[in-house]
C-alpha atoms as a PDB file:
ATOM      1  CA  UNK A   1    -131.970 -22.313-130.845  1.00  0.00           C
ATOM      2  CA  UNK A   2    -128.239 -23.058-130.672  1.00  0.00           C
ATOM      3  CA  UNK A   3    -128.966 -26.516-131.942  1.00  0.00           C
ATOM      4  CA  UNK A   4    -130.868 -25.774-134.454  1.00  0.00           C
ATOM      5  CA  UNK A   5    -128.448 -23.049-135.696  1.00  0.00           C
ATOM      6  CA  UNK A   6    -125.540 -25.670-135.581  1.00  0.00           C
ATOM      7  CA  UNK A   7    -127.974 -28.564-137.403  1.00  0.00           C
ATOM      8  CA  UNK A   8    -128.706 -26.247-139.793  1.00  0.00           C
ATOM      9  CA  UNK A   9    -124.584 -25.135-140.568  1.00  0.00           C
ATOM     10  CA  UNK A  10    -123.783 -29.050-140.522  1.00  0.00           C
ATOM     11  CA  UNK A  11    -126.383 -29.649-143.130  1.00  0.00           C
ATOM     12  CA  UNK A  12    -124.898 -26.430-145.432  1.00  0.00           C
ATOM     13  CA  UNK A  13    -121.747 -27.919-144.953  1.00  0.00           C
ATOM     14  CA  UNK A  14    -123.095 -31.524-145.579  1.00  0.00           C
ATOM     15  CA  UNK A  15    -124.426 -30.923-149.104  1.00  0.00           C
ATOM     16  CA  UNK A  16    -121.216 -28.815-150.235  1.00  0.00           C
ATOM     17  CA  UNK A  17    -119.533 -31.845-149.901  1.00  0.00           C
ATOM     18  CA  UNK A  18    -121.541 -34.161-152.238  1.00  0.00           C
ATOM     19  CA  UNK A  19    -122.214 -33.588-155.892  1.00  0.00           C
ATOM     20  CA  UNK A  20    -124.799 -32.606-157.991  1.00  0.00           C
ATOM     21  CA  UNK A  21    -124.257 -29.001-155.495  1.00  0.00           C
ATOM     22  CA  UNK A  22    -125.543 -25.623-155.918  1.00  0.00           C
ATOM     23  CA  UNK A  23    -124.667 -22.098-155.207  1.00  0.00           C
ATOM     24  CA  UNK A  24    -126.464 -19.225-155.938  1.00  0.00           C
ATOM     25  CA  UNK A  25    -126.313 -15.442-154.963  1.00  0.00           C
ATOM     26  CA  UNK A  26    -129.178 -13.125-154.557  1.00  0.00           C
ATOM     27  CA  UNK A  27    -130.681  -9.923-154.742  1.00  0.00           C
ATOM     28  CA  UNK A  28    -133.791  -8.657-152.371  1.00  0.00           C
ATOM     29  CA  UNK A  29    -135.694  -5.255-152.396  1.00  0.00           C
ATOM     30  CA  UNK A  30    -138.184  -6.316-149.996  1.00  0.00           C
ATOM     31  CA  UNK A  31    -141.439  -4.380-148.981  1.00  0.00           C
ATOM     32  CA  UNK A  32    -142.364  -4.488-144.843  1.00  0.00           C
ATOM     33  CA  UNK A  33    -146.380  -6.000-143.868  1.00  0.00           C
ATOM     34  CA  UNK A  34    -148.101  -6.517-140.967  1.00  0.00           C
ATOM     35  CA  UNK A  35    -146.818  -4.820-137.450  1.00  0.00           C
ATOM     36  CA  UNK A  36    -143.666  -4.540-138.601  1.00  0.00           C
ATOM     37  CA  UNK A  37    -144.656  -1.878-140.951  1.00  0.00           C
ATOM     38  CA  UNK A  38    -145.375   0.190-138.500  1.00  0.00           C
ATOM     39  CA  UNK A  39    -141.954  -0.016-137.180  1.00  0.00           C
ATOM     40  CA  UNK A  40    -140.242   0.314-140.778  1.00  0.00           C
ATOM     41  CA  UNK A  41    -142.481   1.698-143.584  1.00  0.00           C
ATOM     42  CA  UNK A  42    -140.259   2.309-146.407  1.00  0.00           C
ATOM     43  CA  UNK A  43    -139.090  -0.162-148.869  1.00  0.00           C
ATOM     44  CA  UNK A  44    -135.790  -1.975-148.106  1.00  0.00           C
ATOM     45  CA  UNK A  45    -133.122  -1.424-150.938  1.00  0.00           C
ATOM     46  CA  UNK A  46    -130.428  -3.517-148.842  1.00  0.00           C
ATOM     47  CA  UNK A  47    -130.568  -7.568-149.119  1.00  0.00           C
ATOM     48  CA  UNK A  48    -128.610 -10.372-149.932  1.00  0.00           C
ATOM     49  CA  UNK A  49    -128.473 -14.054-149.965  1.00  0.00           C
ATOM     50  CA  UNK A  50    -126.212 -16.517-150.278  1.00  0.00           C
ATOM     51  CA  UNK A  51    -127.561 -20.347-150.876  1.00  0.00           C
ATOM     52  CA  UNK A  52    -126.257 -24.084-151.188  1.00  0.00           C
ATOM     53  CA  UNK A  53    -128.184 -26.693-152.211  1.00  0.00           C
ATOM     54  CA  UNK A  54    -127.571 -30.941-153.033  1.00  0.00           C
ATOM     55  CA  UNK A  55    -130.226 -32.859-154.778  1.00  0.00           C
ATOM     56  CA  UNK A  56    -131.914 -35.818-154.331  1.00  0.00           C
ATOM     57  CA  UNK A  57    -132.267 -38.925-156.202  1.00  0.00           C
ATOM     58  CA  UNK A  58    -135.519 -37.322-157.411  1.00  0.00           C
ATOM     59  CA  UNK A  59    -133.862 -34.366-159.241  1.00  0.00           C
ATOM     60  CA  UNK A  60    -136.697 -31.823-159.196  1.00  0.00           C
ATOM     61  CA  UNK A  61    -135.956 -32.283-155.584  1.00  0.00           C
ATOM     62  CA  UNK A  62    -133.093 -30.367-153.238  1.00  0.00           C
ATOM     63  CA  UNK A  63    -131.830 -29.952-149.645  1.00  0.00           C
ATOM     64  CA  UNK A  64    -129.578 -27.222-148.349  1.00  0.00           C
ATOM     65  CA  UNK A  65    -129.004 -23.756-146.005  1.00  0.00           C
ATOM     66  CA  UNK A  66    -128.606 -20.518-147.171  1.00  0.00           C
ATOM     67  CA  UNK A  67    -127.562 -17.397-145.260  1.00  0.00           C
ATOM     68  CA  UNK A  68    -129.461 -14.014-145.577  1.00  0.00           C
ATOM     69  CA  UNK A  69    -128.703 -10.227-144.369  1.00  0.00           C
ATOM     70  CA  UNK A  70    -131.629  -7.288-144.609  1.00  0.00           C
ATOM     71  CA  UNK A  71    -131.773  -3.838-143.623  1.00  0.00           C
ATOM     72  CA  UNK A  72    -134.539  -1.655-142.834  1.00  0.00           C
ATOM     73  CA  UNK A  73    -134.543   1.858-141.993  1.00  0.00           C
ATOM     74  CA  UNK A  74    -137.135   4.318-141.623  1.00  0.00           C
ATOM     75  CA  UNK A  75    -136.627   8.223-140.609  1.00  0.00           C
ATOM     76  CA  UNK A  76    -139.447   9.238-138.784  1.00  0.00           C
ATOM     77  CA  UNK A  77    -138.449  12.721-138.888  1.00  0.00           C
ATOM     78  CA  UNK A  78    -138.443  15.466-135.576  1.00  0.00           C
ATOM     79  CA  UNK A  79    -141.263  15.358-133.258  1.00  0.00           C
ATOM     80  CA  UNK A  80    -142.086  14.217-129.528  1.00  0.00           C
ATOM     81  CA  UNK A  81    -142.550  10.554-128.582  1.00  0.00           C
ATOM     82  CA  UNK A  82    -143.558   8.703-125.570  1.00  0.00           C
ATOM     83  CA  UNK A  83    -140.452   6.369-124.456  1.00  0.00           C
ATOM     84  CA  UNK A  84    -140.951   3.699-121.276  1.00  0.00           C
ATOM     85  CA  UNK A  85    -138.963   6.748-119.217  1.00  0.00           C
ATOM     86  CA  UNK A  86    -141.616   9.887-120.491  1.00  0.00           C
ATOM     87  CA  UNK A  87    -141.536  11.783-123.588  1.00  0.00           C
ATOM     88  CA  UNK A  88    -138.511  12.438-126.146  1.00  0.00           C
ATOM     89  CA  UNK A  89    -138.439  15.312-128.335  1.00  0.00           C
ATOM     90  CA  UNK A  90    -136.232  14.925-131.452  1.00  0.00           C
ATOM     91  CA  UNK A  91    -135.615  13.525-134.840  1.00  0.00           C
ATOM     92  CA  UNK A  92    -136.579  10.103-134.795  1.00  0.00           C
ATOM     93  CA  UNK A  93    -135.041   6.593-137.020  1.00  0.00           C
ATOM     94  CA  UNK A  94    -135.936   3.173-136.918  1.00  0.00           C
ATOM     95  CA  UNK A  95    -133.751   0.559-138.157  1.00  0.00           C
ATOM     96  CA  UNK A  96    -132.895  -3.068-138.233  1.00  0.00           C
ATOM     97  CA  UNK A  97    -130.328  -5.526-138.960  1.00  0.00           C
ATOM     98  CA  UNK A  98    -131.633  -9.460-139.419  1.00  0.00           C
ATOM     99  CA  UNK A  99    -129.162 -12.206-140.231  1.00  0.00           C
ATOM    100  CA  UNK A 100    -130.941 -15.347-141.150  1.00  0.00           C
ATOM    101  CA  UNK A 101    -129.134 -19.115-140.945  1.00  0.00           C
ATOM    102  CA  UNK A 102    -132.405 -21.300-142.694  1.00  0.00           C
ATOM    103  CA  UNK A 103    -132.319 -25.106-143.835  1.00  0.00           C
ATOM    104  CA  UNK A 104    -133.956 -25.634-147.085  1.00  0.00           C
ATOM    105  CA  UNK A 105    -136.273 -27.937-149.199  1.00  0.00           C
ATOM    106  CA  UNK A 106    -136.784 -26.819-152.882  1.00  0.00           C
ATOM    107  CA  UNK A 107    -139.231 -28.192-155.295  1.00  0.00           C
ATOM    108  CA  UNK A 108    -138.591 -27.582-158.955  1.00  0.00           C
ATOM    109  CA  UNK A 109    -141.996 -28.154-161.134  1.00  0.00           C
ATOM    110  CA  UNK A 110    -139.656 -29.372-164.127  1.00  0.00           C
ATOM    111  CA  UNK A 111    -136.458 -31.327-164.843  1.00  0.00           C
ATOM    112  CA  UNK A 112    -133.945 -29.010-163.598  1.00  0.00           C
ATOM    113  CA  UNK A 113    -131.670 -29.238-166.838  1.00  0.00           C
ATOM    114  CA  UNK A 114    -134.970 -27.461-168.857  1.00  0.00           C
ATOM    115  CA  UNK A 115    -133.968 -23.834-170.094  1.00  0.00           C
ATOM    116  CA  UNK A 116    -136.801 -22.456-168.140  1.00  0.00           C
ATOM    117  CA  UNK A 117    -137.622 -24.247-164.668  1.00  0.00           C
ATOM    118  CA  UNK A 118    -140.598 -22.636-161.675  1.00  0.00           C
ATOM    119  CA  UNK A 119    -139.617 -23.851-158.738  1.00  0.00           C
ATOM    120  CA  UNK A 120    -141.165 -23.558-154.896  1.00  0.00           C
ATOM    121  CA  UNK A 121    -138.521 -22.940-151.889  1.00  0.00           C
ATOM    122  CA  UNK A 122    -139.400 -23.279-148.504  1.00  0.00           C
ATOM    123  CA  UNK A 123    -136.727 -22.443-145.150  1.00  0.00           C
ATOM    124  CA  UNK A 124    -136.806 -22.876-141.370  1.00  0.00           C
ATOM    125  CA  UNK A 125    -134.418 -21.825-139.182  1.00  0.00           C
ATOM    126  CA  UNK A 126    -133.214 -19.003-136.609  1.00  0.00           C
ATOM    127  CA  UNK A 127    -132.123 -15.101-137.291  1.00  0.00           C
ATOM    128  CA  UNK A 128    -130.337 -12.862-135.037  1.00  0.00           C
ATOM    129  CA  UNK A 129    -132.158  -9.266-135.452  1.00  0.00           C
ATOM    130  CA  UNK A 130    -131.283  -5.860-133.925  1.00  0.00           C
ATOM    131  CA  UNK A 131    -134.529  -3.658-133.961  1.00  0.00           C
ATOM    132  CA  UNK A 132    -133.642   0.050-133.091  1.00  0.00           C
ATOM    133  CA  UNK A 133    -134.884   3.319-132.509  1.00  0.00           C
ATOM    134  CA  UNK A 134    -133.299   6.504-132.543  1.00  0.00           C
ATOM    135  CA  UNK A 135    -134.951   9.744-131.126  1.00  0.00           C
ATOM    136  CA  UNK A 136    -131.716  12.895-130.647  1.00  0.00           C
ATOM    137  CA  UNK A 137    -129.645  11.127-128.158  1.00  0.00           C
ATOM    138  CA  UNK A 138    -131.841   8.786-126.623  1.00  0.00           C
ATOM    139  CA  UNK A 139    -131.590   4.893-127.947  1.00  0.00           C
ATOM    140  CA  UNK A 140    -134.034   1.904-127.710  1.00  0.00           C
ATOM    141  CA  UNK A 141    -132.810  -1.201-128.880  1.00  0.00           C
ATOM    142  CA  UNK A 142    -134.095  -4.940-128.738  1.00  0.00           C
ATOM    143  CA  UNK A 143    -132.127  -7.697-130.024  1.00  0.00           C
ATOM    144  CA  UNK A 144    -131.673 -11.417-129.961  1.00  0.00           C
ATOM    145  CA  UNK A 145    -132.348 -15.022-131.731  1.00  0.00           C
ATOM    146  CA  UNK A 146    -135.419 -16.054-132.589  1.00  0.00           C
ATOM    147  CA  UNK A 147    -137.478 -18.267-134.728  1.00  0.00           C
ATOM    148  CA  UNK A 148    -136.954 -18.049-139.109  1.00  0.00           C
ATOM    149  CA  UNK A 149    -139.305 -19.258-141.855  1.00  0.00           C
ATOM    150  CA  UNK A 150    -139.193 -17.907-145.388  1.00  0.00           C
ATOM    151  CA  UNK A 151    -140.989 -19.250-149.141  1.00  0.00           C
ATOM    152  CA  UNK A 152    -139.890 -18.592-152.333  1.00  0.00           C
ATOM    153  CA  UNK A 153    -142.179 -18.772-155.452  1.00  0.00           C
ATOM    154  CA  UNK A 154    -140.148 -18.350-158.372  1.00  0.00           C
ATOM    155  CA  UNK A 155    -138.942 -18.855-162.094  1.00  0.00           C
ATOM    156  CA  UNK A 156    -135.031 -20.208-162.925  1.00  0.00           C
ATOM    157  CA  UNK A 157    -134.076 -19.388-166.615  1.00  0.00           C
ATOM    158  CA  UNK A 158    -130.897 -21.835-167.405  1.00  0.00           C
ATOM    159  CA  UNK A 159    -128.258 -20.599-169.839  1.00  0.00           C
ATOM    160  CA  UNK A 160    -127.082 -23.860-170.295  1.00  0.00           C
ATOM    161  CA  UNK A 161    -127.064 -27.210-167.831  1.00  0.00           C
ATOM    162  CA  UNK A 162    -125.398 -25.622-165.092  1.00  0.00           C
ATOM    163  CA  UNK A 163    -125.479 -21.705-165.582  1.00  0.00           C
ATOM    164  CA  UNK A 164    -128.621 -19.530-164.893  1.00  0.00           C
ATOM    165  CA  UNK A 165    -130.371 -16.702-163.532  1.00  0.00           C
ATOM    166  CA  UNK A 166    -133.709 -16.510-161.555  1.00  0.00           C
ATOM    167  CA  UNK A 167    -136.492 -14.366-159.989  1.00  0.00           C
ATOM    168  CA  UNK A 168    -138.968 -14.674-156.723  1.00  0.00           C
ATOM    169  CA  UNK A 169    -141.530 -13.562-155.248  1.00  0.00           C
ATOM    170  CA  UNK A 170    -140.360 -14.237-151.100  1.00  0.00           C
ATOM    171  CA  UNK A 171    -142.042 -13.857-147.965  1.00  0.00           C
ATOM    172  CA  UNK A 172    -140.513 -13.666-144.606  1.00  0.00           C
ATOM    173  CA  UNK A 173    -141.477 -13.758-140.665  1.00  0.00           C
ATOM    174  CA  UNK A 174    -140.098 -13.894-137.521  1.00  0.00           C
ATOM    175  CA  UNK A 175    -142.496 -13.815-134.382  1.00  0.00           C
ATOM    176  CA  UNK A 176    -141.593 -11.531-131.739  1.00  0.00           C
ATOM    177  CA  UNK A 177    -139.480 -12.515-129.530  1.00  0.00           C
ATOM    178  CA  UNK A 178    -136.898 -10.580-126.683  1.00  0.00           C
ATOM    179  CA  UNK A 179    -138.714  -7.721-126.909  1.00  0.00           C
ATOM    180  CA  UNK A 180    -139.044  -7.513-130.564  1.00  0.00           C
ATOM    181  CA  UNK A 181    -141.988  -6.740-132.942  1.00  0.00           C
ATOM    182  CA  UNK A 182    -142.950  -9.547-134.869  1.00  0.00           C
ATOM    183  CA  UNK A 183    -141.293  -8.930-138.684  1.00  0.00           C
ATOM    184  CA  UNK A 184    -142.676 -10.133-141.629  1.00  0.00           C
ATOM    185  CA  UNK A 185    -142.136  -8.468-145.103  1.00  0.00           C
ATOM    186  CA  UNK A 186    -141.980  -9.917-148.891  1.00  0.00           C
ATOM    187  CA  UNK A 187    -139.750  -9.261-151.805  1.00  0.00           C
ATOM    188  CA  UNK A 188    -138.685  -9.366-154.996  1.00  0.00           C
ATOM    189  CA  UNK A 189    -135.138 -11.836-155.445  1.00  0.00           C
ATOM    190  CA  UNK A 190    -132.830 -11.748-158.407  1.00  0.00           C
ATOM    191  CA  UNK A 191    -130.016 -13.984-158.682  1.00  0.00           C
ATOM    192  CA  UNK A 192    -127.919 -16.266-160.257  1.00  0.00           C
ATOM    193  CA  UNK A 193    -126.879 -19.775-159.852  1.00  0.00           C
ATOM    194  CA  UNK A 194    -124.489 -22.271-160.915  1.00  0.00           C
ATOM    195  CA  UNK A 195    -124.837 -26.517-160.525  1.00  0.00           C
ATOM    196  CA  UNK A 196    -121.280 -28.104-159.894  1.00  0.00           C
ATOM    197  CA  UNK A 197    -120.886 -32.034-160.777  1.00  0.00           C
END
């Protein structure tokens, strides 16, 4: 995972140096599925994205890395609950941190320079997550690397040639891994983004 971590932050650094570069800053309320709703039910409020991309001779076409944080908390609320050790009694939260490195390959479904451009974004790479539980004084925690994919679906609306603001729908997983759940959860980006020459 180290390897692909440091691939992945030679690439981002890579494509900053070239031109036709992009930068963008995002957004995320994102909405927990599978397992890991069971873990964290509530709606996250708390993500953000930063993202670099170069493109290729085919300009609808773009290679880069982006960096992600999310938060997800859920308060359970007071009751008794069976722990590896027995039974807790007390007022329970569930929480996690997950800090995504991901490479990425973007598609965009018209010429880039058009004032309104749908686009398809697609990211591998690894996350380091911190899945927690709280019950009174008592603490379980899992953390560690593991695995990162993510997809974007979404629409960029272009000011001019290199200003513009955009929306996506996102989805997200990470398969359990050192003792934590498997997370998955999508979301709703906003954003903005700028193309340098």
């Amino acid at each position: 995972m180290k390897y692909l971590l440091t691939i992945i932050a030679a690439l981002t650094f890579y494509t900053a140096l070239q031109a036709q570069q992009s930068a963008e800053f995002g957004y995320q309320v994102s909405f927990p599925t599978g397992d890991f709703k069971d873990f964290v039910s509530k709606t996250s409020w708390v993500g953000f994205s930063g993202a670099y991309r170069h493109r290729l001779k085919n300009p609808q076409l773009s290679l880069g890395g982006a960096f992600t944080w999310f938060y997800f908390q859920d308060k359970k609320g007071v009751g008794t609950f069976p722990t590896t050790e027995g039974t807790v009694h007390g007022n329970r939260s569930n929480y996690t941190n997950i800090y995504q490195l991901v490479a990425l390959v973007q598609y965009d479904f018209k010429n880039p320079k058009e004032r309104v451009v749908p686009y398809v974004r697609v990211g591998v790479g690894g996350a380091y997550q911190d899945q927690r539980t709280d019950i009174g004084l008592y603490i379980v925690q899992a953390d560690g690397v593991q695995f990162a994919a993510n997809a974007d679906l979404g629409v960029r609306f272009n000011r001019d040639e290199n200003h513009g603001i955009f929306i996506a729908a996102t989805y997200n997983t990470l398969p359990a891994a050192n003792g934590m759940i498997a997370t998955s959860f999508f979301g709703i980006k906003l954003g903005i983004s700028g193309w340098g020459h």
